[in-house]
PDB file of N, CA and C in Angstrom:
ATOM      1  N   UNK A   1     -28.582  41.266 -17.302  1.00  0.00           N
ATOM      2  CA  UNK A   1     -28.675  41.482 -18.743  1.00  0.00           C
ATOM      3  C   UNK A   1     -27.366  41.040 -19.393  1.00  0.00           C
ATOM      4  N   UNK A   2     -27.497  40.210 -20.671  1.00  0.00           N
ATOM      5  CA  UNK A   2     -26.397  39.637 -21.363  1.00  0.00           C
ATOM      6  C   UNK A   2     -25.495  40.986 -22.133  1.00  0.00           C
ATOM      7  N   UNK A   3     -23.963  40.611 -22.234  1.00  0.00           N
ATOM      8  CA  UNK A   3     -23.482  41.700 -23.050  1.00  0.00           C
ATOM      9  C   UNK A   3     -23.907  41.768 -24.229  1.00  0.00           C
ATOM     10  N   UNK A   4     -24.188  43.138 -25.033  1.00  0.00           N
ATOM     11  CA  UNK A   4     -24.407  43.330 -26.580  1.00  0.00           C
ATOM     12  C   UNK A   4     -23.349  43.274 -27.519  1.00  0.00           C
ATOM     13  N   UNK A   5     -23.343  42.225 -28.227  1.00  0.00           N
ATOM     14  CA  UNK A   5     -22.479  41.725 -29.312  1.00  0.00           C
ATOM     15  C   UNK A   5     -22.964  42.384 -30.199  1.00  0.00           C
ATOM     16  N   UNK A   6     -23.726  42.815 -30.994  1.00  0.00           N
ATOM     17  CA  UNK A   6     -23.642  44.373 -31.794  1.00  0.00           C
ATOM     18  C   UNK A   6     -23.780  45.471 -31.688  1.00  0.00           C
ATOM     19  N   UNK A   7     -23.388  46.229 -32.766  1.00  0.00           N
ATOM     20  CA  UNK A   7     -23.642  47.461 -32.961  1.00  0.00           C
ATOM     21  C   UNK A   7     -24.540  48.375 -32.937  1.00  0.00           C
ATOM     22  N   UNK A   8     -25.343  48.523 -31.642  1.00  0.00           N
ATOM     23  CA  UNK A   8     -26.732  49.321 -31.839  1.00  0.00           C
ATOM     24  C   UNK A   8     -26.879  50.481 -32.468  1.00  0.00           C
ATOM     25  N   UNK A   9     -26.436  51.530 -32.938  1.00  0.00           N
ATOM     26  CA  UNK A   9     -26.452  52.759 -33.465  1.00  0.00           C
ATOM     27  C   UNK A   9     -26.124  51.652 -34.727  1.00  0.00           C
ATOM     28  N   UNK A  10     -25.780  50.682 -35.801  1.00  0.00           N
ATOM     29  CA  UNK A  10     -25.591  50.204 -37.184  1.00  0.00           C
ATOM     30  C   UNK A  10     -27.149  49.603 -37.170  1.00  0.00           C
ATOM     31  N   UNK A  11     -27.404  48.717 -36.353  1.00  0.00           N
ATOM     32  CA  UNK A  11     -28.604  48.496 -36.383  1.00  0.00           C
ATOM     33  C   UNK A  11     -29.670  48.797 -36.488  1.00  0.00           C
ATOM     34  N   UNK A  12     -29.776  49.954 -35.964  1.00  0.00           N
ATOM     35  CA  UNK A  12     -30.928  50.793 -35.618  1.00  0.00           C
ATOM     36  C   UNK A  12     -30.883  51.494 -37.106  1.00  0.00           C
ATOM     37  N   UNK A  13     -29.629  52.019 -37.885  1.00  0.00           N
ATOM     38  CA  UNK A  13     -29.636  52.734 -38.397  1.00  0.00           C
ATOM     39  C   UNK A  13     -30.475  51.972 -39.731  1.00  0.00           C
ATOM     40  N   UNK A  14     -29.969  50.846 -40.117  1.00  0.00           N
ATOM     41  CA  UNK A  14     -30.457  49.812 -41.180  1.00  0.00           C
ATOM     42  C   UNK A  14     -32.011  49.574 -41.161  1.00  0.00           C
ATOM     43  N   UNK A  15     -32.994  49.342 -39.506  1.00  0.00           N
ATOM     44  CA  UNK A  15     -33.834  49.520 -39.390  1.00  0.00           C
ATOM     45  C   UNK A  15     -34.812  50.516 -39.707  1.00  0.00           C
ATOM     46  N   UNK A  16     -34.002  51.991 -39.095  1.00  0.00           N
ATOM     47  CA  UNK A  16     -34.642  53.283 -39.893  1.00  0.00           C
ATOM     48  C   UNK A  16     -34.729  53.682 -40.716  1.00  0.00           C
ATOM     49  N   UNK A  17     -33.571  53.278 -41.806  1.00  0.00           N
ATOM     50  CA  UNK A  17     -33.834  53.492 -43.725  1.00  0.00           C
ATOM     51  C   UNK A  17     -34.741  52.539 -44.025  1.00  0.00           C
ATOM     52  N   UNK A  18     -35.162  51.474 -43.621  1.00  0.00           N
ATOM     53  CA  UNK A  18     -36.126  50.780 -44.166  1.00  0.00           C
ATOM     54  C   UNK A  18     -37.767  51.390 -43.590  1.00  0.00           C
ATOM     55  N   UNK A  19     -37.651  52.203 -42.931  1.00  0.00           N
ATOM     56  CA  UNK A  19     -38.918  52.817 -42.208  1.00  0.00           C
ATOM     57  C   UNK A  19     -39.489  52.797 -40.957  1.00  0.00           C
ATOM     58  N   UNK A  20     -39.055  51.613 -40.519  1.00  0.00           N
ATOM     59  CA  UNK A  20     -38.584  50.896 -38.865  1.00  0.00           C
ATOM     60  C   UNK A  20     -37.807  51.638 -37.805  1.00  0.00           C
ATOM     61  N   UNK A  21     -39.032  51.208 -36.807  1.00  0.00           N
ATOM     62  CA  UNK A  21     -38.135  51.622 -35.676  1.00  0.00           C
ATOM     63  C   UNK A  21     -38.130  50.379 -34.725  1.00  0.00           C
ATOM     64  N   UNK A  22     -36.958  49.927 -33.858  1.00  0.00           N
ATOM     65  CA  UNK A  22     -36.552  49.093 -33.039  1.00  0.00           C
ATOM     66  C   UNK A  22     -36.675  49.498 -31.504  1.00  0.00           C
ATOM     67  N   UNK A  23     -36.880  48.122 -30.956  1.00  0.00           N
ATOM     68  CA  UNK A  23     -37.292  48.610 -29.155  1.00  0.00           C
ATOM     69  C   UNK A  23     -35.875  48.080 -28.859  1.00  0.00           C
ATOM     70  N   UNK A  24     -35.990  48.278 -27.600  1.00  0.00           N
ATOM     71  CA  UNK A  24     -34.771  48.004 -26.620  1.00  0.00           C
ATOM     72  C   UNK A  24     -34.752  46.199 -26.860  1.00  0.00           C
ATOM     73  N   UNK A  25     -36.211  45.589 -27.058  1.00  0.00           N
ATOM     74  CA  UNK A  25     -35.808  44.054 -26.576  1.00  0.00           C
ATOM     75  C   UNK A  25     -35.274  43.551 -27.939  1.00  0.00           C
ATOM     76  N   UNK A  26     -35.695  43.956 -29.085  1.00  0.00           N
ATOM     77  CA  UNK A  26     -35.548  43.456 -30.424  1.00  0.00           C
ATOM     78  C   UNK A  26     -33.745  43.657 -30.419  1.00  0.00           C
ATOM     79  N   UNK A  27     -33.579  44.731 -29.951  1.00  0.00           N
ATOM     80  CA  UNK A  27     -31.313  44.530 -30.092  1.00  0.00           C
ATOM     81  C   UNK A  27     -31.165  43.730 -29.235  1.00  0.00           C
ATOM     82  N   UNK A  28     -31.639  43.338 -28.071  1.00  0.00           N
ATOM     83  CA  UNK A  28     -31.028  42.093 -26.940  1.00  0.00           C
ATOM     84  C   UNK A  28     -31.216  41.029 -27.474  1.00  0.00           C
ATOM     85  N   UNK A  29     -32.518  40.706 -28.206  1.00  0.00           N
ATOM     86  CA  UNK A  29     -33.202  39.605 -28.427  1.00  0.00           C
ATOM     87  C   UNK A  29     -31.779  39.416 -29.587  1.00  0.00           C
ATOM     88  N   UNK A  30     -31.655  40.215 -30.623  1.00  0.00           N
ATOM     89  CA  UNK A  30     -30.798  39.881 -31.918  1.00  0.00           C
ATOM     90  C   UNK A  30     -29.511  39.667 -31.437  1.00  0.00           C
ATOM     91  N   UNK A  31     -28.617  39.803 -29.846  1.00  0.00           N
ATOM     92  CA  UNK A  31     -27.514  39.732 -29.190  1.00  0.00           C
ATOM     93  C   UNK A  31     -27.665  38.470 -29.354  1.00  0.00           C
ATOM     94  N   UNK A  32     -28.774  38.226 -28.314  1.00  0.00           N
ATOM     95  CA  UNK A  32     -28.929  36.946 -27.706  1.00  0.00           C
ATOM     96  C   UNK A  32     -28.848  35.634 -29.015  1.00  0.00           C
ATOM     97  N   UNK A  33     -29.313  36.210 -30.181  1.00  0.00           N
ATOM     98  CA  UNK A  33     -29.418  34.829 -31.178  1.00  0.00           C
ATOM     99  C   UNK A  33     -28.090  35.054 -31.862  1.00  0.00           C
ATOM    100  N   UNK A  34     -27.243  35.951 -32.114  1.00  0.00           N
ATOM    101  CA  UNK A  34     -25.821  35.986 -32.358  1.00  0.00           C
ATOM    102  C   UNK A  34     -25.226  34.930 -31.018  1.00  0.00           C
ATOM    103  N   UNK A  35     -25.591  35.091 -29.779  1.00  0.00           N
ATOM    104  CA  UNK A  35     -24.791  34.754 -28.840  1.00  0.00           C
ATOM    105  C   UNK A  35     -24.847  32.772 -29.742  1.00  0.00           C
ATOM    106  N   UNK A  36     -25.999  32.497 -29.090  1.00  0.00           N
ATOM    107  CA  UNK A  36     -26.753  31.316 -30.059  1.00  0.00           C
ATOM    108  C   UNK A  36     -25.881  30.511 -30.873  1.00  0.00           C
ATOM    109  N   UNK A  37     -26.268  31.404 -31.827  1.00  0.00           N
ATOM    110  CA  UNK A  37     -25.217  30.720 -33.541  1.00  0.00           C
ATOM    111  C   UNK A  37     -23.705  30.579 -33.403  1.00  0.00           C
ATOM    112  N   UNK A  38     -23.025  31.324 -32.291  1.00  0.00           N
ATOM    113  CA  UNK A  38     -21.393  31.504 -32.002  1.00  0.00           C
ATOM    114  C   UNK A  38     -21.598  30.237 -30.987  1.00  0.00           C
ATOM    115  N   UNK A  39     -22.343  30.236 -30.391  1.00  0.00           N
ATOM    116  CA  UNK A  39     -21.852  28.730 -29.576  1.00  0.00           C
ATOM    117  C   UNK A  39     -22.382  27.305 -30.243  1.00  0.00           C
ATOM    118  N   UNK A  40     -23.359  27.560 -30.479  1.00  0.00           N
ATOM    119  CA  UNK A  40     -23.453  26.279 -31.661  1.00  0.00           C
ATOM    120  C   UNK A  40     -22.310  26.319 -32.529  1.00  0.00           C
ATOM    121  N   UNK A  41     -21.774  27.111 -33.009  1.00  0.00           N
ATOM    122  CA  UNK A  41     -20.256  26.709 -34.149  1.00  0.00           C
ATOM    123  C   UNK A  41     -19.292  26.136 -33.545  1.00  0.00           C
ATOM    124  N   UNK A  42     -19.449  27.120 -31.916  1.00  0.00           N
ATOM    125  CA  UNK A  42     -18.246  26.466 -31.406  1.00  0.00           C
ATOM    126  C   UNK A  42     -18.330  25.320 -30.994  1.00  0.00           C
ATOM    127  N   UNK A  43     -19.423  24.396 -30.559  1.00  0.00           N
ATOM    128  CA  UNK A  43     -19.660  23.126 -30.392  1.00  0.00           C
ATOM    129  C   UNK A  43     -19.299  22.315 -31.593  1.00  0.00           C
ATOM    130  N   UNK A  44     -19.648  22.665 -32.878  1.00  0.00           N
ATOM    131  CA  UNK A  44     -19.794  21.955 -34.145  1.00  0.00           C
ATOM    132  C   UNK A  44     -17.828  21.975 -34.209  1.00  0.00           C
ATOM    133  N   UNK A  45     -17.203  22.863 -34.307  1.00  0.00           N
ATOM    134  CA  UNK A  45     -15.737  22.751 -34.659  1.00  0.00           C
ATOM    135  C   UNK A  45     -14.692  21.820 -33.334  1.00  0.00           C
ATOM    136  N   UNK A  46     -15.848  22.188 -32.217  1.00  0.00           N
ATOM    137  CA  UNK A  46     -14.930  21.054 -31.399  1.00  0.00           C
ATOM    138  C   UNK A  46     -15.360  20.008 -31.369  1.00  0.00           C
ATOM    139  N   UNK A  47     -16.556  19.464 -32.250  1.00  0.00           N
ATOM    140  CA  UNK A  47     -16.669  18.006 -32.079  1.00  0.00           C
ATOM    141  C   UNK A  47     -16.583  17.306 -33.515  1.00  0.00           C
ATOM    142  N   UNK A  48     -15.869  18.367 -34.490  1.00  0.00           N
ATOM    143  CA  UNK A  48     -15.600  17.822 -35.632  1.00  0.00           C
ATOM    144  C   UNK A  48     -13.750  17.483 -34.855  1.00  0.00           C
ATOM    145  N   UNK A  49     -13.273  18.315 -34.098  1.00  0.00           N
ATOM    146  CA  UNK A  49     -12.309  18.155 -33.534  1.00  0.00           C
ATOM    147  C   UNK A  49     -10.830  17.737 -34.206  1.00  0.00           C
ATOM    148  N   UNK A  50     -10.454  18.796 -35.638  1.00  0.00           N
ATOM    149  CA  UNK A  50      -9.553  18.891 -36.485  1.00  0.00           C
ATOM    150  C   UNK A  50      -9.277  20.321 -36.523  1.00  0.00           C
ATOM    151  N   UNK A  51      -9.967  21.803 -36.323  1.00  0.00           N
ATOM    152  CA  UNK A  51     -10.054  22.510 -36.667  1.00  0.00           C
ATOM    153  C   UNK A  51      -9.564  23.668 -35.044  1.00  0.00           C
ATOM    154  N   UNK A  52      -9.466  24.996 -35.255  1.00  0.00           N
ATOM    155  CA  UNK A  52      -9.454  25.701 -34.395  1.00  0.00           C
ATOM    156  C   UNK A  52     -10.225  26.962 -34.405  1.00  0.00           C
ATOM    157  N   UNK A  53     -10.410  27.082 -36.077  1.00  0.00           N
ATOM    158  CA  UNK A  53     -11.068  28.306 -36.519  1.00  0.00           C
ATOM    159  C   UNK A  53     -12.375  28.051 -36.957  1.00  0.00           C
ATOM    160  N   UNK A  54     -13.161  29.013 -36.331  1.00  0.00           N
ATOM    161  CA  UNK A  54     -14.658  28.967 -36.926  1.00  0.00           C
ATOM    162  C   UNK A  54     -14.532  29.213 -38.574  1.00  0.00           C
ATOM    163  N   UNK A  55     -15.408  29.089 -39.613  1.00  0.00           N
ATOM    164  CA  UNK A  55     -15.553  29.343 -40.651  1.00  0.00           C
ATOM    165  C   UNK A  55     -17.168  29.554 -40.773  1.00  0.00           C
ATOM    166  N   UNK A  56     -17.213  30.008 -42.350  1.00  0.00           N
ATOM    167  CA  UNK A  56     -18.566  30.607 -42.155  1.00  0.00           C
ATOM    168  C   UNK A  56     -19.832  28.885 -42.864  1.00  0.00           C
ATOM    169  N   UNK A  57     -18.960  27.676 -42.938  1.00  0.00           N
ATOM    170  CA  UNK A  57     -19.536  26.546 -42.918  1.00  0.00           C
ATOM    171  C   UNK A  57     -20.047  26.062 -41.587  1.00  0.00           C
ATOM    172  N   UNK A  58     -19.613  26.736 -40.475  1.00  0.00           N
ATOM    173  CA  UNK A  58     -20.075  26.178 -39.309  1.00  0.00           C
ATOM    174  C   UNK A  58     -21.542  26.439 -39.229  1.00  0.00           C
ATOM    175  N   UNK A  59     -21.845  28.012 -40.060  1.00  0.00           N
ATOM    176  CA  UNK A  59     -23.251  28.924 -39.464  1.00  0.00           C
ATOM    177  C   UNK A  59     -24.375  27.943 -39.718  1.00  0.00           C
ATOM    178  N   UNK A  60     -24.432  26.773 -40.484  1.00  0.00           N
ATOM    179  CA  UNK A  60     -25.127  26.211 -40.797  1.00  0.00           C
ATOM    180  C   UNK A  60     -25.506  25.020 -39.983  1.00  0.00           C
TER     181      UNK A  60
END
């Protein structure tokens, strides 16, 4: 199992004011597509290959 890059008790909590409840795979699954989008940036800033810092122009 991959490490969890968020906050499960923030998550869950945002889920339950809206009326929702969350399973175990839906927080891995939402790790896993954070994991995703952080390595795609980091590909995009090293092959623009000027930069060192992610920005939030990479997310795209």
């Amino acid at each position: 199992m991959a490490e969890t890059l968020v906050v499960v008790s923030k998550v869950k909590k945002i889920v339950k004011e809206a009326g929702f409840r969350t399973s175990g795979e839906y927080v891995q699954a939402l790790s896993d597509k954070i994991s995703q989008i952080v390595t795609a940036s980091i590909e995009k800033v090293k092959a623009d290959g000027s930069r060192k810092t992610l920005g939030q122009q990479d997310l795209l």
